[in-house]
PDB file of N, CA and C in Angstrom:
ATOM      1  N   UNK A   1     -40.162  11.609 -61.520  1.00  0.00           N
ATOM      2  CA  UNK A   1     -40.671  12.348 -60.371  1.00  0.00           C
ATOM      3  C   UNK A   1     -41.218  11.339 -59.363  1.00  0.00           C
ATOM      4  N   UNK A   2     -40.682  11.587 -57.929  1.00  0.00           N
ATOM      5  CA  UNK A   2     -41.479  10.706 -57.188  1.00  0.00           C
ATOM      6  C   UNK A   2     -42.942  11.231 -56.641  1.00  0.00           C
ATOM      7  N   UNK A   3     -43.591   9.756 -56.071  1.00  0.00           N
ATOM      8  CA  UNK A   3     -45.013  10.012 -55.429  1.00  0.00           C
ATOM      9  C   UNK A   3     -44.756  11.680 -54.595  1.00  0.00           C
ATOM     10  N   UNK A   4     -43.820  11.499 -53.865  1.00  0.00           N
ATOM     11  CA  UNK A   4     -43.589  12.857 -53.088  1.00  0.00           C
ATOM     12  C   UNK A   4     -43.780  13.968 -53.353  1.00  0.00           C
ATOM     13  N   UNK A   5     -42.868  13.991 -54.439  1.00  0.00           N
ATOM     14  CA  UNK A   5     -42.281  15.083 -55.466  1.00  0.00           C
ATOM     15  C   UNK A   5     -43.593  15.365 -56.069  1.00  0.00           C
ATOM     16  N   UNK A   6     -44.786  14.316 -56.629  1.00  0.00           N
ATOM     17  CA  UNK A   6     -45.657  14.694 -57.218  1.00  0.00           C
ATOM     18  C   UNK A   6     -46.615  15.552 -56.401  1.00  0.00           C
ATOM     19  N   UNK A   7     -46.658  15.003 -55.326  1.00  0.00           N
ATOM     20  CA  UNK A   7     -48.078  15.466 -54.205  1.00  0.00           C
ATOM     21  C   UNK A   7     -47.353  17.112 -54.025  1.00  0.00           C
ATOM     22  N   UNK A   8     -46.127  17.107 -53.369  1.00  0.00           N
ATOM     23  CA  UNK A   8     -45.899  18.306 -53.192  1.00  0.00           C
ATOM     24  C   UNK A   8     -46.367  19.503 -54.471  1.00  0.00           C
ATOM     25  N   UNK A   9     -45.228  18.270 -55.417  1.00  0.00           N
ATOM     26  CA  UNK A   9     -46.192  20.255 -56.769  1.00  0.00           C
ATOM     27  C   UNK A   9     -47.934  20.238 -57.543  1.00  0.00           C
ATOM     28  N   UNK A  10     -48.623  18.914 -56.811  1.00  0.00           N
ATOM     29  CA  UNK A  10     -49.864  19.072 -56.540  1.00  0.00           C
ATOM     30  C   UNK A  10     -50.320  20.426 -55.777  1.00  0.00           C
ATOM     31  N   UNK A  11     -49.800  20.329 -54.525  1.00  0.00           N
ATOM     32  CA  UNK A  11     -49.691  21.149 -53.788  1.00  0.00           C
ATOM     33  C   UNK A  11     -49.509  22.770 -53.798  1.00  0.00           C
ATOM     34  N   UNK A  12     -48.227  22.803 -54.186  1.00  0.00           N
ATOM     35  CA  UNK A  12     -47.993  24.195 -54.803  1.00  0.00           C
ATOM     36  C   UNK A  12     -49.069  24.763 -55.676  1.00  0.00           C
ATOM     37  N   UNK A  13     -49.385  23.730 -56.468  1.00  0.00           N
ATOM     38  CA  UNK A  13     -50.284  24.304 -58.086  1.00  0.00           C
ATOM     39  C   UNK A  13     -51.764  24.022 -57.343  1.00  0.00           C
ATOM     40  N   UNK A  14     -52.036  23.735 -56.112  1.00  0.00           N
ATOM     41  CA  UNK A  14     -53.809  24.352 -55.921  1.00  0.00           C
ATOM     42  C   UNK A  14     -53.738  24.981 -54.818  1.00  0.00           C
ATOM     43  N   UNK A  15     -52.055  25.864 -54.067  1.00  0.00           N
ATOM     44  CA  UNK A  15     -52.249  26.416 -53.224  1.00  0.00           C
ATOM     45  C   UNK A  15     -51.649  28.131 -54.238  1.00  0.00           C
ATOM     46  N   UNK A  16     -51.226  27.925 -55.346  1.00  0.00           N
ATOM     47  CA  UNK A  16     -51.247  29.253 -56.280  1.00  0.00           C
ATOM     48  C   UNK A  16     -52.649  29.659 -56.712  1.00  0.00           C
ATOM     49  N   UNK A  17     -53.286  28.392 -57.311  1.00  0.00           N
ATOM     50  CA  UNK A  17     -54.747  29.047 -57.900  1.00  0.00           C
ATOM     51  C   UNK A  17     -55.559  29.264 -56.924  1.00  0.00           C
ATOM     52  N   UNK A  18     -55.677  28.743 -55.956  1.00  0.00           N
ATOM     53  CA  UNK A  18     -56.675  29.278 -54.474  1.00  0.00           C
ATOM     54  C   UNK A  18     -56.102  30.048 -53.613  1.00  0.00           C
ATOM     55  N   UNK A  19     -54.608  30.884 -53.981  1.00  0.00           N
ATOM     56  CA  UNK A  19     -54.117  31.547 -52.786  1.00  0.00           C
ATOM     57  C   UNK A  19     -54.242  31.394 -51.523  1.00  0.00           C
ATOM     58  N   UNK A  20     -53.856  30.030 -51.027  1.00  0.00           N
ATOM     59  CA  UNK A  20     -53.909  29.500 -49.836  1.00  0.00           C
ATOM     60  C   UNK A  20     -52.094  29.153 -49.335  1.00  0.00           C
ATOM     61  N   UNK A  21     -51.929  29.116 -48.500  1.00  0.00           N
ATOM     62  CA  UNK A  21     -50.562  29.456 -48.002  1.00  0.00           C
ATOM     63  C   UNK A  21     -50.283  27.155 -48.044  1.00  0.00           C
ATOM     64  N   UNK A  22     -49.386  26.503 -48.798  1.00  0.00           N
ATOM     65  CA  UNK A  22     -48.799  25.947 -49.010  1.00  0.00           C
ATOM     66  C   UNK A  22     -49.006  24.750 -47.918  1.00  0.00           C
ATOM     67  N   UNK A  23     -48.101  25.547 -47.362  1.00  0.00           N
ATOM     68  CA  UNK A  23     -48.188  25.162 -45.706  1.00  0.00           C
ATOM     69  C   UNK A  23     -49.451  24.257 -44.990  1.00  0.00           C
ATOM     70  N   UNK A  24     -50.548  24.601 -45.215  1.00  0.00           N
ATOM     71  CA  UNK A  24     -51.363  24.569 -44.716  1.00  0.00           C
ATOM     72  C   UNK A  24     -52.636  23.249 -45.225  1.00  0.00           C
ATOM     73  N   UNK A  25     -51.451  22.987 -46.529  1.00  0.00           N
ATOM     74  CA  UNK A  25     -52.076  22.180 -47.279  1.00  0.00           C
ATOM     75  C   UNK A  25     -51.356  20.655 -47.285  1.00  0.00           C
ATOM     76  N   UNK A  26     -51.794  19.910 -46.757  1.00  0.00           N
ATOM     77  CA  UNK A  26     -51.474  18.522 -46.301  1.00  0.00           C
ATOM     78  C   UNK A  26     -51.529  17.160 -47.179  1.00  0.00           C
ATOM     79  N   UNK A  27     -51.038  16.588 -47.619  1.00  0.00           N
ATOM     80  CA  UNK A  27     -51.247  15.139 -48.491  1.00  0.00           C
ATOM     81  C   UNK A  27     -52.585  14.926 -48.543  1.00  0.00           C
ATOM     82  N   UNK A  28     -52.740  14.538 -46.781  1.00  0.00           N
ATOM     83  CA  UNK A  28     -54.213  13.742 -46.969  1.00  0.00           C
ATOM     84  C   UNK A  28     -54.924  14.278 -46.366  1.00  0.00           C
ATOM     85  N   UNK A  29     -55.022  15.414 -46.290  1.00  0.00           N
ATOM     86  CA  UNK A  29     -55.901  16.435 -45.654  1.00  0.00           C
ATOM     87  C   UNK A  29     -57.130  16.767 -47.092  1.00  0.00           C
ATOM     88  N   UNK A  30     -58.275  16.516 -46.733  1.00  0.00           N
ATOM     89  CA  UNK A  30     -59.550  16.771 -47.539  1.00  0.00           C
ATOM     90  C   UNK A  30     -59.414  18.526 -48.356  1.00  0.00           C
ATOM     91  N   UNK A  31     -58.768  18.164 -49.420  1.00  0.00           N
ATOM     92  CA  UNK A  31     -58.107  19.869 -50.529  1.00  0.00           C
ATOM     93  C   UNK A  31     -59.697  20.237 -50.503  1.00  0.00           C
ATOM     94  N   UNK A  32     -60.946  19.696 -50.530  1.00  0.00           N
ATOM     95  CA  UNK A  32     -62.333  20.537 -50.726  1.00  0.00           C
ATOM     96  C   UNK A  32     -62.355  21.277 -49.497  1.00  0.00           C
ATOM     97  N   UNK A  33     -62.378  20.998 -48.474  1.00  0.00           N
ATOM     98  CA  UNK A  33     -62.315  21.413 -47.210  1.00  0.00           C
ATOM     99  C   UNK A  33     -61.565  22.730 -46.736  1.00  0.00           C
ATOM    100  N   UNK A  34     -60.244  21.770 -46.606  1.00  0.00           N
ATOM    101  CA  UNK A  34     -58.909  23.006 -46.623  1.00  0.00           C
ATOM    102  C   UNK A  34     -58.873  24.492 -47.584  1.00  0.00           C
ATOM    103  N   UNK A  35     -58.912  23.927 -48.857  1.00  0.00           N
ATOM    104  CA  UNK A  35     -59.451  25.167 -50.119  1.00  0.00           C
ATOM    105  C   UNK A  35     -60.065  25.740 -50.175  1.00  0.00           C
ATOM    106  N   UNK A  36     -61.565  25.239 -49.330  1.00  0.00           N
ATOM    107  CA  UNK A  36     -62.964  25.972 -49.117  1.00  0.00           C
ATOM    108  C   UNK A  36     -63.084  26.105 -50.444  1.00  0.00           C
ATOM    109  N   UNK A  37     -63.208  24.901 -51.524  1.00  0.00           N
ATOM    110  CA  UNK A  37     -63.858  24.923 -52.909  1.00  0.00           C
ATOM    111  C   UNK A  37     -64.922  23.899 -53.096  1.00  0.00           C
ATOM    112  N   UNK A  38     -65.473  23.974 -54.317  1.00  0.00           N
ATOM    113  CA  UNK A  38     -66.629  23.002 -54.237  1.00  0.00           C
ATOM    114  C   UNK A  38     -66.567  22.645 -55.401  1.00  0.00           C
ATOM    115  N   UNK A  39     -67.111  21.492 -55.824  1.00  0.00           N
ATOM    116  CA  UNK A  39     -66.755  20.748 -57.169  1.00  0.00           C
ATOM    117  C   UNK A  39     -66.764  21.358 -58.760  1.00  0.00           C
ATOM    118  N   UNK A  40     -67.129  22.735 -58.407  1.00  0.00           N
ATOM    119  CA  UNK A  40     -66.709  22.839 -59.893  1.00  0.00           C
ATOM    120  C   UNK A  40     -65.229  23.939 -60.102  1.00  0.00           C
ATOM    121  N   UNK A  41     -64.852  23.773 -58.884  1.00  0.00           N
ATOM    122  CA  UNK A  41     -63.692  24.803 -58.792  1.00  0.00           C
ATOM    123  C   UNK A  41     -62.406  23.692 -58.592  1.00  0.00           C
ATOM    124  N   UNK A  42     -62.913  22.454 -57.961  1.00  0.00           N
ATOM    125  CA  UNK A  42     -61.937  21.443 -58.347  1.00  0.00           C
ATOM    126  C   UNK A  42     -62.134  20.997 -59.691  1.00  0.00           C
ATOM    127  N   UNK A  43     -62.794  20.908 -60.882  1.00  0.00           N
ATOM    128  CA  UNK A  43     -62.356  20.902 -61.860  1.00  0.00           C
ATOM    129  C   UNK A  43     -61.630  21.605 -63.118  1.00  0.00           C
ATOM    130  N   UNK A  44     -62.065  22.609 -62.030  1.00  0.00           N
ATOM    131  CA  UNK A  44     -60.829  24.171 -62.774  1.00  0.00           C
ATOM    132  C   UNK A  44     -59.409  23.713 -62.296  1.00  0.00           C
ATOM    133  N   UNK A  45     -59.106  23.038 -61.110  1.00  0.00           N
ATOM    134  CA  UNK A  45     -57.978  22.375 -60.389  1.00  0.00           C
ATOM    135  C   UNK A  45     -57.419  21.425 -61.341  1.00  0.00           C
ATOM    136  N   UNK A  46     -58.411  20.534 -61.464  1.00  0.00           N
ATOM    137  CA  UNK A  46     -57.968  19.360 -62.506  1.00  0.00           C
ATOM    138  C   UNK A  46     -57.515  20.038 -64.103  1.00  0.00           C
ATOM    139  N   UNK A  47     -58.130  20.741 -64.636  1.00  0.00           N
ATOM    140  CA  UNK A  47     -58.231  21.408 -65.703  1.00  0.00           C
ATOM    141  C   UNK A  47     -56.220  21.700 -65.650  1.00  0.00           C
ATOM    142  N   UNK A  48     -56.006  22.771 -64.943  1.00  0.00           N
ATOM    143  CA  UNK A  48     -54.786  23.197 -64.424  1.00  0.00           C
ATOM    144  C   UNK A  48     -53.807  22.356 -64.421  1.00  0.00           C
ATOM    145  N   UNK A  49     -54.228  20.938 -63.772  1.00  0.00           N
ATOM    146  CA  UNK A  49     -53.078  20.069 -63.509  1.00  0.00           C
ATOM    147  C   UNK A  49     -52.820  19.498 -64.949  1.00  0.00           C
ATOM    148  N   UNK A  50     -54.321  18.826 -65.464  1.00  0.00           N
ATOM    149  CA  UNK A  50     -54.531  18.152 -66.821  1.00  0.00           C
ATOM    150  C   UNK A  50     -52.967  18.903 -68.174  1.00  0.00           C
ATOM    151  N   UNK A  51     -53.401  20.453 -67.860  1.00  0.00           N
ATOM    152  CA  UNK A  51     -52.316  21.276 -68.797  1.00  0.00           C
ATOM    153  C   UNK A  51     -51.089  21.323 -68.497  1.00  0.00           C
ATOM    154  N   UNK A  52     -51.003  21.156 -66.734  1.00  0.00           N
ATOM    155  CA  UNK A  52     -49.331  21.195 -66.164  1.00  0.00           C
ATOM    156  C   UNK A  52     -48.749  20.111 -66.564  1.00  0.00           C
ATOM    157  N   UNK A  53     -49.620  19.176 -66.237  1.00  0.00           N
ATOM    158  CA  UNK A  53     -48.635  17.701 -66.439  1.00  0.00           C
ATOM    159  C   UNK A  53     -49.202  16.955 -67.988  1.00  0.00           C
ATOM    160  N   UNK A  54     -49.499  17.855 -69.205  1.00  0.00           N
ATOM    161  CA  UNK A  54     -49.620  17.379 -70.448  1.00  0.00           C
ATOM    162  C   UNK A  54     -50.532  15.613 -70.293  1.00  0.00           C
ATOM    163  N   UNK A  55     -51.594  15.906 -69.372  1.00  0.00           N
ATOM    164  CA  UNK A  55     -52.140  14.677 -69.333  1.00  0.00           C
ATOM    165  C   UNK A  55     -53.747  14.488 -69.419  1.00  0.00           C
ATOM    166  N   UNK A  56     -54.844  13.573 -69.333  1.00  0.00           N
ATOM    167  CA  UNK A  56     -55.871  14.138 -69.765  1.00  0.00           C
ATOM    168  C   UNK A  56     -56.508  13.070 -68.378  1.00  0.00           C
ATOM    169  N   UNK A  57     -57.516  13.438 -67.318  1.00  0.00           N
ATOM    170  CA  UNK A  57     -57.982  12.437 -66.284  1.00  0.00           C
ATOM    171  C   UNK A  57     -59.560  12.352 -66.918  1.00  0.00           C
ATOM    172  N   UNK A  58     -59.910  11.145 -67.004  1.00  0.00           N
ATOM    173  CA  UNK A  58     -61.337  10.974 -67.092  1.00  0.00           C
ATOM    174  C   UNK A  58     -62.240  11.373 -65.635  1.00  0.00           C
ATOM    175  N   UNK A  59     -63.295  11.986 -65.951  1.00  0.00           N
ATOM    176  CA  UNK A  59     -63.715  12.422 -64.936  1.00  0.00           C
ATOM    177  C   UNK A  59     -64.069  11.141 -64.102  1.00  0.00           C
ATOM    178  N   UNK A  60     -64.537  10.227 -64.354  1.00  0.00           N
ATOM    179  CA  UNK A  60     -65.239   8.713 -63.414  1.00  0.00           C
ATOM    180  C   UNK A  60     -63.955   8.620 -62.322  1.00  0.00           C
ATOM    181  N   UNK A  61     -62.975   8.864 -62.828  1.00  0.00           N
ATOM    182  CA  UNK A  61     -61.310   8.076 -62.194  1.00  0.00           C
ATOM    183  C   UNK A  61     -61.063   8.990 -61.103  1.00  0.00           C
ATOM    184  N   UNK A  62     -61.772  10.713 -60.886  1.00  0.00           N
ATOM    185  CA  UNK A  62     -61.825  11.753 -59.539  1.00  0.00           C
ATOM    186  C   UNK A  62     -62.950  11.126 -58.534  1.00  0.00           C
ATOM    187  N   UNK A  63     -63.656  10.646 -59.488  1.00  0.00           N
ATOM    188  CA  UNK A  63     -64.349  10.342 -58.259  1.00  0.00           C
ATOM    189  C   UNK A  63     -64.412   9.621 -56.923  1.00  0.00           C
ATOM    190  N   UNK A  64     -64.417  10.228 -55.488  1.00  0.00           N
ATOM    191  CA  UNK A  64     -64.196  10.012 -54.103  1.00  0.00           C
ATOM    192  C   UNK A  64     -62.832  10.445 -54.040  1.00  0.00           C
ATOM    193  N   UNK A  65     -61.669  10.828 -55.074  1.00  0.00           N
ATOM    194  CA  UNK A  65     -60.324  11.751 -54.999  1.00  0.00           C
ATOM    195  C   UNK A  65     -61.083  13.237 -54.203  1.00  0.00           C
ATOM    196  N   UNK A  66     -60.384  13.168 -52.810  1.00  0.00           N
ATOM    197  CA  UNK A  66     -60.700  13.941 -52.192  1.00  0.00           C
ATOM    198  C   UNK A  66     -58.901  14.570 -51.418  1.00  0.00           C
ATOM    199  N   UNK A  67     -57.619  14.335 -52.019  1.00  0.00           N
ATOM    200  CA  UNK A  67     -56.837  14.120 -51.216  1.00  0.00           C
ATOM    201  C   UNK A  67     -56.149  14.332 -52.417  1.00  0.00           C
ATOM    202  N   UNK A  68     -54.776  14.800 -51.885  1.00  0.00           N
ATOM    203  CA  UNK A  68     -53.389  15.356 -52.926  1.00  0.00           C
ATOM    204  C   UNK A  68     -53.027  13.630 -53.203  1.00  0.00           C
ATOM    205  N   UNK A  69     -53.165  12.947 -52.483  1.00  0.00           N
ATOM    206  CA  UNK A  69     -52.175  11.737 -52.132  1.00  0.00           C
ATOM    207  C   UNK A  69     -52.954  10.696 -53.074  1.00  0.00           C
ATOM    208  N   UNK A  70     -54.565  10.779 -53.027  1.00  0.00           N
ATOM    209  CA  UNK A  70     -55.056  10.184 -53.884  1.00  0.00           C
ATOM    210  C   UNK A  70     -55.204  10.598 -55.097  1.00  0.00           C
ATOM    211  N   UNK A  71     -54.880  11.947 -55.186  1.00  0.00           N
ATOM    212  CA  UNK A  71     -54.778  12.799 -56.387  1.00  0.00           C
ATOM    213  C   UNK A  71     -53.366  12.155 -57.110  1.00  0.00           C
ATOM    214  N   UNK A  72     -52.379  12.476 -56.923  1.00  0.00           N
ATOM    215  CA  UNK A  72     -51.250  11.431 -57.118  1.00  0.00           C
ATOM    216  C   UNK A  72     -51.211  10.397 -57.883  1.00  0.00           C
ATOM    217  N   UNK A  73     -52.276   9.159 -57.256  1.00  0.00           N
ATOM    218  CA  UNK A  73     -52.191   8.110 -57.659  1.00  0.00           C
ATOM    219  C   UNK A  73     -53.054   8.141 -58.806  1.00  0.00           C
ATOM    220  N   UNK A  74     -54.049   8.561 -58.567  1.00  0.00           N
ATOM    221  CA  UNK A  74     -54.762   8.849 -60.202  1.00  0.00           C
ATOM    222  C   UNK A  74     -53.599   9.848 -61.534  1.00  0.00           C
ATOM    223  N   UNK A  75     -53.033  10.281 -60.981  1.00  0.00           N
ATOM    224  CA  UNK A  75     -52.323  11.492 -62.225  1.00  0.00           C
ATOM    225  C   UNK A  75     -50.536  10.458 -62.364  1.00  0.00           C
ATOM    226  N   UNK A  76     -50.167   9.673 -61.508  1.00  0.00           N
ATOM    227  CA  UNK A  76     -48.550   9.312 -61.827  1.00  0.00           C
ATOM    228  C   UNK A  76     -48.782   8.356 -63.007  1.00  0.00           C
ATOM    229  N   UNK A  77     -49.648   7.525 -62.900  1.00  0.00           N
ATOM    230  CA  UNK A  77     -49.183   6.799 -64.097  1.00  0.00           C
ATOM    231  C   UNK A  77     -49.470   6.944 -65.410  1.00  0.00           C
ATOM    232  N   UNK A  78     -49.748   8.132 -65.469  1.00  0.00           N
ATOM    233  CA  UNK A  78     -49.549   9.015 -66.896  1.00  0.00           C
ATOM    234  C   UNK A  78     -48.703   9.838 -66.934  1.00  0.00           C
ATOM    235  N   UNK A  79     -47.714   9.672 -66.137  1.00  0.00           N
ATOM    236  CA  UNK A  79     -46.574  10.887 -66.192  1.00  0.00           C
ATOM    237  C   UNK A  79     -45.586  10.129 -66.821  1.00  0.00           C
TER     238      UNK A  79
END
């Protein structure tokens, strides 16, 4: 899967659990912001991804991940 490929079904999978229209949701556009969530609803996010992509993120390694794109780079090299 590429970086691309990853951010996009980042994408998809926190614009299904927040019912937010796709679209609207940008690489590097701030997902707390855009989502209108707050940190413990991004770890219901992480939680989600952790099970999608059979992988496990230490919490220290989110921290200042504010972005699909930096989200990415923390989650590819466990894929």
């Amino acid at each position: 899967m590429s970086r691309d490929d990853l951010i996009q079904k980042l994408i998809e999978l926190a614009s299904k659990r927040f019912e937010r229209p796709a679209a609207e949701l940008a690489p590097d556009a701030d997902f707390f912001e855009k989502l209108g969530i707050d940190s413990f609803q991004a770890m219901e996010l992480m939680t989600d991804l952790e099970e999608e992509f059979d992988i496990e993120i230490p919490d220290y390694e989110l921290q200042g991940v504010n972005t699909f794109t930096k989200l990415a780079e923390v989650i590819e090299p466990r894929l």
